[in-house]
C-alpha atoms as a PDB file:
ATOM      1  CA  UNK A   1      -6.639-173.682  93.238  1.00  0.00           C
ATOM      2  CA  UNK A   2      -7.822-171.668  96.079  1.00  0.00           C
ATOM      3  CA  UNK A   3      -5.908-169.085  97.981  1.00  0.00           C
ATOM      4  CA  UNK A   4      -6.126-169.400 101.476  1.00  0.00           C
ATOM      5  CA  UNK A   5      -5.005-166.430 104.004  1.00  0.00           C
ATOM      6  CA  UNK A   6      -4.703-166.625 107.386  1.00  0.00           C
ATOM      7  CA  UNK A   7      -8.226-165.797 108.418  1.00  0.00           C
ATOM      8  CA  UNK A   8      -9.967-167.963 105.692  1.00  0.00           C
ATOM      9  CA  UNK A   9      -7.734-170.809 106.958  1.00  0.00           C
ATOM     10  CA  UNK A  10      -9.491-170.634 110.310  1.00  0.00           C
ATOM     11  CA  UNK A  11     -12.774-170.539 108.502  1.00  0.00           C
ATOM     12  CA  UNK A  12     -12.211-173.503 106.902  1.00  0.00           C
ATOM     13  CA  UNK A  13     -11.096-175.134 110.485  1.00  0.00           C
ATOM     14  CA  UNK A  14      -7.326-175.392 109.459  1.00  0.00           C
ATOM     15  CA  UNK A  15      -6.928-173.724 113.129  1.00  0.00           C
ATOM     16  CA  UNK A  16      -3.302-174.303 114.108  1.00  0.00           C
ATOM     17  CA  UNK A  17      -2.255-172.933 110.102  1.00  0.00           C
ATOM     18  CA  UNK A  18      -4.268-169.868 110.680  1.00  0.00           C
ATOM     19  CA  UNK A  19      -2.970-168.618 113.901  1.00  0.00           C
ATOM     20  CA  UNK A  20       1.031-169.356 112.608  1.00  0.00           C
ATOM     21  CA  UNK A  21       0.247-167.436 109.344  1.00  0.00           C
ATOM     22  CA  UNK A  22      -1.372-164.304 111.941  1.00  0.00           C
ATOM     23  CA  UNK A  23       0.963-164.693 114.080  1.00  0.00           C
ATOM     24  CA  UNK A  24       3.821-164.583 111.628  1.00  0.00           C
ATOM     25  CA  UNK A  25       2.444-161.311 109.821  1.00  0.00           C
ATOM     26  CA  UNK A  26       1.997-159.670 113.220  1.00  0.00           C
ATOM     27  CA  UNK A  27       6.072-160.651 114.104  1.00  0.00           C
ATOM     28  CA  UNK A  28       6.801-158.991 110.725  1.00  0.00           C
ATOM     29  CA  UNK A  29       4.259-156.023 111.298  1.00  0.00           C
ATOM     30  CA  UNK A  30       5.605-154.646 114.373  1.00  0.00           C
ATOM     31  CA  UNK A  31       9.442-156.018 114.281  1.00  0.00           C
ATOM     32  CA  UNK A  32      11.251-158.535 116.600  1.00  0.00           C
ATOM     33  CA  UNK A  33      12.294-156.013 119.039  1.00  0.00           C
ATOM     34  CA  UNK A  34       9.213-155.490 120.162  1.00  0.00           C
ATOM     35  CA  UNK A  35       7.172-157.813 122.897  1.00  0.00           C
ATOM     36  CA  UNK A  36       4.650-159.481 121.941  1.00  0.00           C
ATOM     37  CA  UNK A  37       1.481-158.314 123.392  1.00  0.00           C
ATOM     38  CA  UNK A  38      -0.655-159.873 126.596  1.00  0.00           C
ATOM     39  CA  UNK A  39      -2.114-163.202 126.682  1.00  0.00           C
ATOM     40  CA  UNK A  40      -6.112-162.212 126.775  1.00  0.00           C
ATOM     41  CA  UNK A  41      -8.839-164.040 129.022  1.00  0.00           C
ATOM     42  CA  UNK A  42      -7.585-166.931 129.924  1.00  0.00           C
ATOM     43  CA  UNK A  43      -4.860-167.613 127.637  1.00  0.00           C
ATOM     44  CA  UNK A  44      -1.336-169.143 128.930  1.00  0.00           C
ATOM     45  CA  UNK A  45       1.265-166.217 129.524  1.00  0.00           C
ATOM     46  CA  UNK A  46       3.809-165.985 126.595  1.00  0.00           C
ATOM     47  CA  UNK A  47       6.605-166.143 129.116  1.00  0.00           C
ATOM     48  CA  UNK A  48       5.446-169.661 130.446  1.00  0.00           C
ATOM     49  CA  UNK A  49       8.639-171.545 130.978  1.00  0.00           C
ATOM     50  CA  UNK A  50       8.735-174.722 128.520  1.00  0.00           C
ATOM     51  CA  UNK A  51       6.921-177.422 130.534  1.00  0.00           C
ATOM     52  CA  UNK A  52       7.797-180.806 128.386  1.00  0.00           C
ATOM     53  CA  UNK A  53      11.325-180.600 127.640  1.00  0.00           C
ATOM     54  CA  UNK A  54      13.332-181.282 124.540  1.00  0.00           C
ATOM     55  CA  UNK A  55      11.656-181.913 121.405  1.00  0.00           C
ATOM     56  CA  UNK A  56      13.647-184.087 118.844  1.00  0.00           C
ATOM     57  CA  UNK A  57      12.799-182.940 115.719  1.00  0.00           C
ATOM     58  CA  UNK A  58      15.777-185.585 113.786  1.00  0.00           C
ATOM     59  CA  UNK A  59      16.740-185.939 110.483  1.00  0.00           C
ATOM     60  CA  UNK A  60      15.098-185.798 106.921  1.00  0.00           C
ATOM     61  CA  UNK A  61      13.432-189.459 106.534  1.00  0.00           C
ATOM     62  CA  UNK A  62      13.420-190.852 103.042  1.00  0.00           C
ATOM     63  CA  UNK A  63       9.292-190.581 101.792  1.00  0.00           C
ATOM     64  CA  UNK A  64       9.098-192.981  98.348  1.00  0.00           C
ATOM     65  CA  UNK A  65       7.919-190.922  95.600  1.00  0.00           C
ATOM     66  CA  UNK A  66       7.883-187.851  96.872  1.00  0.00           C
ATOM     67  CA  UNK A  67       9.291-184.724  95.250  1.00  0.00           C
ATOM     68  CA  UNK A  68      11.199-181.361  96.347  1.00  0.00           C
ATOM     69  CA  UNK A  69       9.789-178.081  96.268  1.00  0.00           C
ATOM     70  CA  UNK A  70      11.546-174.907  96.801  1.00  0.00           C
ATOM     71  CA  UNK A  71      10.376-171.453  97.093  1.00  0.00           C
ATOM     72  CA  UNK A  72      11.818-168.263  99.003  1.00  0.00           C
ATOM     73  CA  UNK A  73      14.412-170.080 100.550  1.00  0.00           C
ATOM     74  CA  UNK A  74      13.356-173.485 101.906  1.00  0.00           C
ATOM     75  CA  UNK A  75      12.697-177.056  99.917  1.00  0.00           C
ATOM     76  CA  UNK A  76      10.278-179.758 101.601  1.00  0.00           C
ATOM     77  CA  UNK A  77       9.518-182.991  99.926  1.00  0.00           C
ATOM     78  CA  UNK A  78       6.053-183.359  99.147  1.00  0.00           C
ATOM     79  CA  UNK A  79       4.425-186.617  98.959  1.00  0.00           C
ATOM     80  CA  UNK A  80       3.309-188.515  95.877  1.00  0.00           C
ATOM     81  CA  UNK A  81      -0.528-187.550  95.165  1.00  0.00           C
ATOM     82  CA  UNK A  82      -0.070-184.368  97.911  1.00  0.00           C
ATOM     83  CA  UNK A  83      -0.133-180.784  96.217  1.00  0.00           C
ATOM     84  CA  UNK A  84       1.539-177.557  97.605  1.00  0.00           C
ATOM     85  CA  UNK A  85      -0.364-173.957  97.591  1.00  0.00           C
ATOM     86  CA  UNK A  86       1.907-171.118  98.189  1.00  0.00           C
ATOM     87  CA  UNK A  87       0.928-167.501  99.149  1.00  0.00           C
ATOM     88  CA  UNK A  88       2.130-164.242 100.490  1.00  0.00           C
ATOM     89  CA  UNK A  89       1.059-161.428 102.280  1.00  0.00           C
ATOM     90  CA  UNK A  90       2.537-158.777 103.241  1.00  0.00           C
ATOM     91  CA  UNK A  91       6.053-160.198 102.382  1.00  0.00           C
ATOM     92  CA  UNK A  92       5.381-163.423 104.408  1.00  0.00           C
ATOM     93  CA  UNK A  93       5.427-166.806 102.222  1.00  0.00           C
ATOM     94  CA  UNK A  94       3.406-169.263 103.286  1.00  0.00           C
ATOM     95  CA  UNK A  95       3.468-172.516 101.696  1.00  0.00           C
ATOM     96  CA  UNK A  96       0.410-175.483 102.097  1.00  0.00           C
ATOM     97  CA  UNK A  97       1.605-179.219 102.097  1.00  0.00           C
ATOM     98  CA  UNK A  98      -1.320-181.364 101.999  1.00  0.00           C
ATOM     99  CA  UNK A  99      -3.256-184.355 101.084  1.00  0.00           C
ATOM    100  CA  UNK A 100      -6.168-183.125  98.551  1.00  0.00           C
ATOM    101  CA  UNK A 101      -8.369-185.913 100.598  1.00  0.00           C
ATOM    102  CA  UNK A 102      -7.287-184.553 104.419  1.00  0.00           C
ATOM    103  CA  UNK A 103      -7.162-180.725 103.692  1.00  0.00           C
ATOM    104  CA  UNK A 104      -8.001-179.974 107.675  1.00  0.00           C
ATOM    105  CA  UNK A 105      -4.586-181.534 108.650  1.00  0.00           C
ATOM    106  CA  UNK A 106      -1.761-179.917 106.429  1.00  0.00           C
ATOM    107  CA  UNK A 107       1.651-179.126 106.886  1.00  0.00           C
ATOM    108  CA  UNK A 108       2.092-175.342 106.453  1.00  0.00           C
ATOM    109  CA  UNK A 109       5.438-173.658 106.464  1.00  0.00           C
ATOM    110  CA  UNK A 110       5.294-169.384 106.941  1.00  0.00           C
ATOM    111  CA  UNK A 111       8.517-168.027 105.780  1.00  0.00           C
ATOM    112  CA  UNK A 112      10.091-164.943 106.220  1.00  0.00           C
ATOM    113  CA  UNK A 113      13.753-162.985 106.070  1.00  0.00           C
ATOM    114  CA  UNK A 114      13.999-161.770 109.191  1.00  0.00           C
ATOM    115  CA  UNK A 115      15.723-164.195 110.968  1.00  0.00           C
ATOM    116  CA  UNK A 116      17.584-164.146 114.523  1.00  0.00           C
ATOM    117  CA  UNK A 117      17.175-165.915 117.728  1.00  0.00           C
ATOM    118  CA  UNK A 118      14.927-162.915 119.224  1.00  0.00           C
ATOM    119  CA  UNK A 119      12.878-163.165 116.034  1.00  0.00           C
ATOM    120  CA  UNK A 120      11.956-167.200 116.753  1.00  0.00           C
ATOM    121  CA  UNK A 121      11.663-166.438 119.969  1.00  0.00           C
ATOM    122  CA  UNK A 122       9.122-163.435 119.375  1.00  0.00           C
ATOM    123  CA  UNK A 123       7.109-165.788 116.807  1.00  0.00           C
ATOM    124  CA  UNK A 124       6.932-168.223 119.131  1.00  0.00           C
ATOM    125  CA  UNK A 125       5.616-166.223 122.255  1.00  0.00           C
ATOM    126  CA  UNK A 126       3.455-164.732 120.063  1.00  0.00           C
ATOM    127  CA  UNK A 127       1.987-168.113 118.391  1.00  0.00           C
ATOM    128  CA  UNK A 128       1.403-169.420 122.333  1.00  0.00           C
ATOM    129  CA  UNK A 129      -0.614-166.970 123.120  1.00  0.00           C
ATOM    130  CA  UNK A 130      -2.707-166.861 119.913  1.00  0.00           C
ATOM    131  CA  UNK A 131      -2.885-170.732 120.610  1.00  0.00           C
ATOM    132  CA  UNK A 132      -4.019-169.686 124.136  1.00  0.00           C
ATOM    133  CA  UNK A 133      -6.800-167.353 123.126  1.00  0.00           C
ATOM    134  CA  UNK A 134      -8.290-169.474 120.603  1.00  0.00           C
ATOM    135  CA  UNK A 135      -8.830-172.247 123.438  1.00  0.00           C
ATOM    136  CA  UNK A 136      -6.038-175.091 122.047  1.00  0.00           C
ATOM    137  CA  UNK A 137      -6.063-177.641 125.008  1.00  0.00           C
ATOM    138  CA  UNK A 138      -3.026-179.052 126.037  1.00  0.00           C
ATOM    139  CA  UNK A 139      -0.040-176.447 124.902  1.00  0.00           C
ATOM    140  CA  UNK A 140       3.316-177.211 125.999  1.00  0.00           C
ATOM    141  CA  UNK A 141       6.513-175.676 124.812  1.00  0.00           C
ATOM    142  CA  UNK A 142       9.883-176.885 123.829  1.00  0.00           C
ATOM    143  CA  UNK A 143      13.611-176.529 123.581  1.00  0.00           C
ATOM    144  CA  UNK A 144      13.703-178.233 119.967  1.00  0.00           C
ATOM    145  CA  UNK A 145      17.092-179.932 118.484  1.00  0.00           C
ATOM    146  CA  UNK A 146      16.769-180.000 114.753  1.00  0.00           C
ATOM    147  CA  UNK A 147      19.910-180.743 112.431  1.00  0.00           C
ATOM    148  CA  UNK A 148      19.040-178.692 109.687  1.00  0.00           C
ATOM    149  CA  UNK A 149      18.195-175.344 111.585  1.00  0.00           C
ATOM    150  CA  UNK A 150      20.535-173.600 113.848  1.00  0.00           C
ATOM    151  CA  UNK A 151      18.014-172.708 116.434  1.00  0.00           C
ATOM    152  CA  UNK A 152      14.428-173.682 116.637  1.00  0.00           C
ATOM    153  CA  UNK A 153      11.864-173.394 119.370  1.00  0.00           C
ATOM    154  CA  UNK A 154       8.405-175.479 119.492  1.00  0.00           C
ATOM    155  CA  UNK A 155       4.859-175.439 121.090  1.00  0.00           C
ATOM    156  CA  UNK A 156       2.357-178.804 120.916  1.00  0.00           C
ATOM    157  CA  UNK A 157      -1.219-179.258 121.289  1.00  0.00           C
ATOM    158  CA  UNK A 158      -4.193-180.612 120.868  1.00  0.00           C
ATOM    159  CA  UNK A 159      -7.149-178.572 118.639  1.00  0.00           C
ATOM    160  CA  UNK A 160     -10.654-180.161 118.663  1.00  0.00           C
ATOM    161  CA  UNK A 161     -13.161-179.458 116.135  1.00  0.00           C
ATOM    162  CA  UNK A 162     -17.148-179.306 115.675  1.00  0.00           C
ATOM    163  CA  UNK A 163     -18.212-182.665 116.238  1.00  0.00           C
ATOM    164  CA  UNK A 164     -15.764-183.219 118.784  1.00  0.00           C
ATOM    165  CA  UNK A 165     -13.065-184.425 116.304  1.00  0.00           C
ATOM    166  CA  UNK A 166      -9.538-183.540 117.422  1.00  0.00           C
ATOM    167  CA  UNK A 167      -6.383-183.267 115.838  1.00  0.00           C
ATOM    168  CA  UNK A 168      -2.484-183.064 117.345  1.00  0.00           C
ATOM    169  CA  UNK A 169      -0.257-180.487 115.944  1.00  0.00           C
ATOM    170  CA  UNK A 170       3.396-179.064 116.120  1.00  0.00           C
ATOM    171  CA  UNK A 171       4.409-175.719 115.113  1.00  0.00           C
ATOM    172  CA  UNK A 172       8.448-175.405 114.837  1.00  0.00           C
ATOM    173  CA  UNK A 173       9.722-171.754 114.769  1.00  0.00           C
ATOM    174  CA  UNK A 174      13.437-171.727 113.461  1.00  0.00           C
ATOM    175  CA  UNK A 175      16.049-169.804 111.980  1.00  0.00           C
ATOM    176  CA  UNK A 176      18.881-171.180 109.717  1.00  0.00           C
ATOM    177  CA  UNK A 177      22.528-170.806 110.514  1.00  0.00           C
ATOM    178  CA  UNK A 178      22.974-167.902 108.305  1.00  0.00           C
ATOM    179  CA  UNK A 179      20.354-166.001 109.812  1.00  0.00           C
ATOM    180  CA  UNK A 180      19.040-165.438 106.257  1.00  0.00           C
ATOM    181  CA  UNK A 181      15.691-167.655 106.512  1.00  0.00           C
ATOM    182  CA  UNK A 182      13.014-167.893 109.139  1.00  0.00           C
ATOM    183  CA  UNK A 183      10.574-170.458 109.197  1.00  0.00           C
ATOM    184  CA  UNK A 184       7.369-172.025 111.454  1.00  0.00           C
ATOM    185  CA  UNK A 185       6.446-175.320 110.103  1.00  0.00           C
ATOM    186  CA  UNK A 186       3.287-176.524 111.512  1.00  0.00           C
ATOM    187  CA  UNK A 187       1.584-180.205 111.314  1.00  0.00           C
ATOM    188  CA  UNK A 188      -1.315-182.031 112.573  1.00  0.00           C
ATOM    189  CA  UNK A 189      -3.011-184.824 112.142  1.00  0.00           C
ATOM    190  CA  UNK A 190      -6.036-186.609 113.227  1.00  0.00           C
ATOM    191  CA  UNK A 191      -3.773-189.640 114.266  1.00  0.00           C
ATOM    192  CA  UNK A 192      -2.870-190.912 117.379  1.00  0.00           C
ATOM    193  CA  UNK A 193       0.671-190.838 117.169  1.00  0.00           C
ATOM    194  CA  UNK A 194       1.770-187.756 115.869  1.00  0.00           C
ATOM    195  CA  UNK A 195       5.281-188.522 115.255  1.00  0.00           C
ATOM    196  CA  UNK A 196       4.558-191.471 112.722  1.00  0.00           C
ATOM    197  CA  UNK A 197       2.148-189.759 110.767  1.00  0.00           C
ATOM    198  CA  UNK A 198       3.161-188.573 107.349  1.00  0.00           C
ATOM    199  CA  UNK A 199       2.575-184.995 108.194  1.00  0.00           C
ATOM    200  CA  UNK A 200       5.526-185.544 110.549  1.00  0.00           C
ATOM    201  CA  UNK A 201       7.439-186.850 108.362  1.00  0.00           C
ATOM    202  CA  UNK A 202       6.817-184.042 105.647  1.00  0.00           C
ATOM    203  CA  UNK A 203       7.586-181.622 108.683  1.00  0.00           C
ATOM    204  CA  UNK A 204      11.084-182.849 109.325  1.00  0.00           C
ATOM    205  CA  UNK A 205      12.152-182.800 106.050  1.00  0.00           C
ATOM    206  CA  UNK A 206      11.818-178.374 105.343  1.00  0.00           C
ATOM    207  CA  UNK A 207      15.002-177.508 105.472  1.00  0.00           C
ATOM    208  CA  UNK A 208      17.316-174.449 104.097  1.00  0.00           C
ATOM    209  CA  UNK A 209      17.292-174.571 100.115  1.00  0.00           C
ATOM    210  CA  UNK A 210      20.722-175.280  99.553  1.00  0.00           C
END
């Protein structure tokens, strides 16, 4: 199967996965006490204040047939028919959840071991304004409540692709409670209700291996 880094993932128009897989190697490149640098021409301000609330992320839903799959520290379930492709760069995981017949709307889940409040918080500022810069339409960020993660932060939006196609995405930065494992878990879909879509589901249910 094909290995997919972050840049090749925005070639192939997985936008959203892309920028959280850069984003994530730039956290771990330069450390979590640093800032994140300026948003660039145009691009919202990483310290926007969160401008849609609380995002309920909820518990793991039961998905018929599908199967675990852990690696480096988290399981998902992965759907009957979908197939995982994990990676790593630079000592950031990243693992591919997908349908083999909608590969532009996967869930992809970056993990890493450095893993604190400032850290989410850094890979989220820095994810908004990569989001920003690449000209996402309708960001908004969010306090998130999500059992299985101790503290989680999230950003939504809307990508649209050539032929004027669009897709609505998540990307969930959290930390467990052990401050062992830190994940972003991003999904889209090309659905109109986000939330229902399987991708969603799939989303909700990467949690700390136990």
């Amino acid at each position: 199967m094909e290995r997919m880094g972050g840049v090749q993932l925005m070639k192939r128009g997985l936008i959203i996965t892309g920028l959280v897989a850069v984003s994530m190697l730039a956290v771990g490149g330069c450390g979590a006490s640093e800032s994140s640098e300026p948003a660039t021409d145009g691009a919202p301000s990483a310290t926007t204040e969160s401008s849609d609330g609380t995002l309920t992320v909820g518990t793991a839903p039961t998905i018929d047939g599908a199967s675990p799959f852990s690696t480096d520290g988290v399981t998902v379930q992965v759907p009957e028919g979908w197939v995982t492709d994990r990676t790593e760069e630079s000592g950031i995981v990243q693992v591919l959840v997908y349908d083999p017949a909608d590969q532009l709307n996967p869930v992809a889940i970056t993990v890493s071991s450095e893993a604190s409040d400032e850290a989410v918080n850094v890979q989220s500022d820095v994810t908004w304004t990569q989001l920003g810069s690449a000209g996402v339409s309708e960001l908004a960020r969010h306090t998130v409540e999500w059992p299985a993660w101790a503290y989680a932060t999230g950003i939504t939006g809307v990508v649209e692709r050539d032929g004027g196609e669009t897709s609505t995405f998540v990307s969930v930065s959290a930390r467990d409670q052990a401050e062992t494992v830190m994940v972003s878990v991003s999904a889209q879909t090309g659905e109109d209700d986000l939330e229902q879509s399987l991708q969603y589901q799939v989303l909700q249910t990467v949690e700390p291996a136990s």
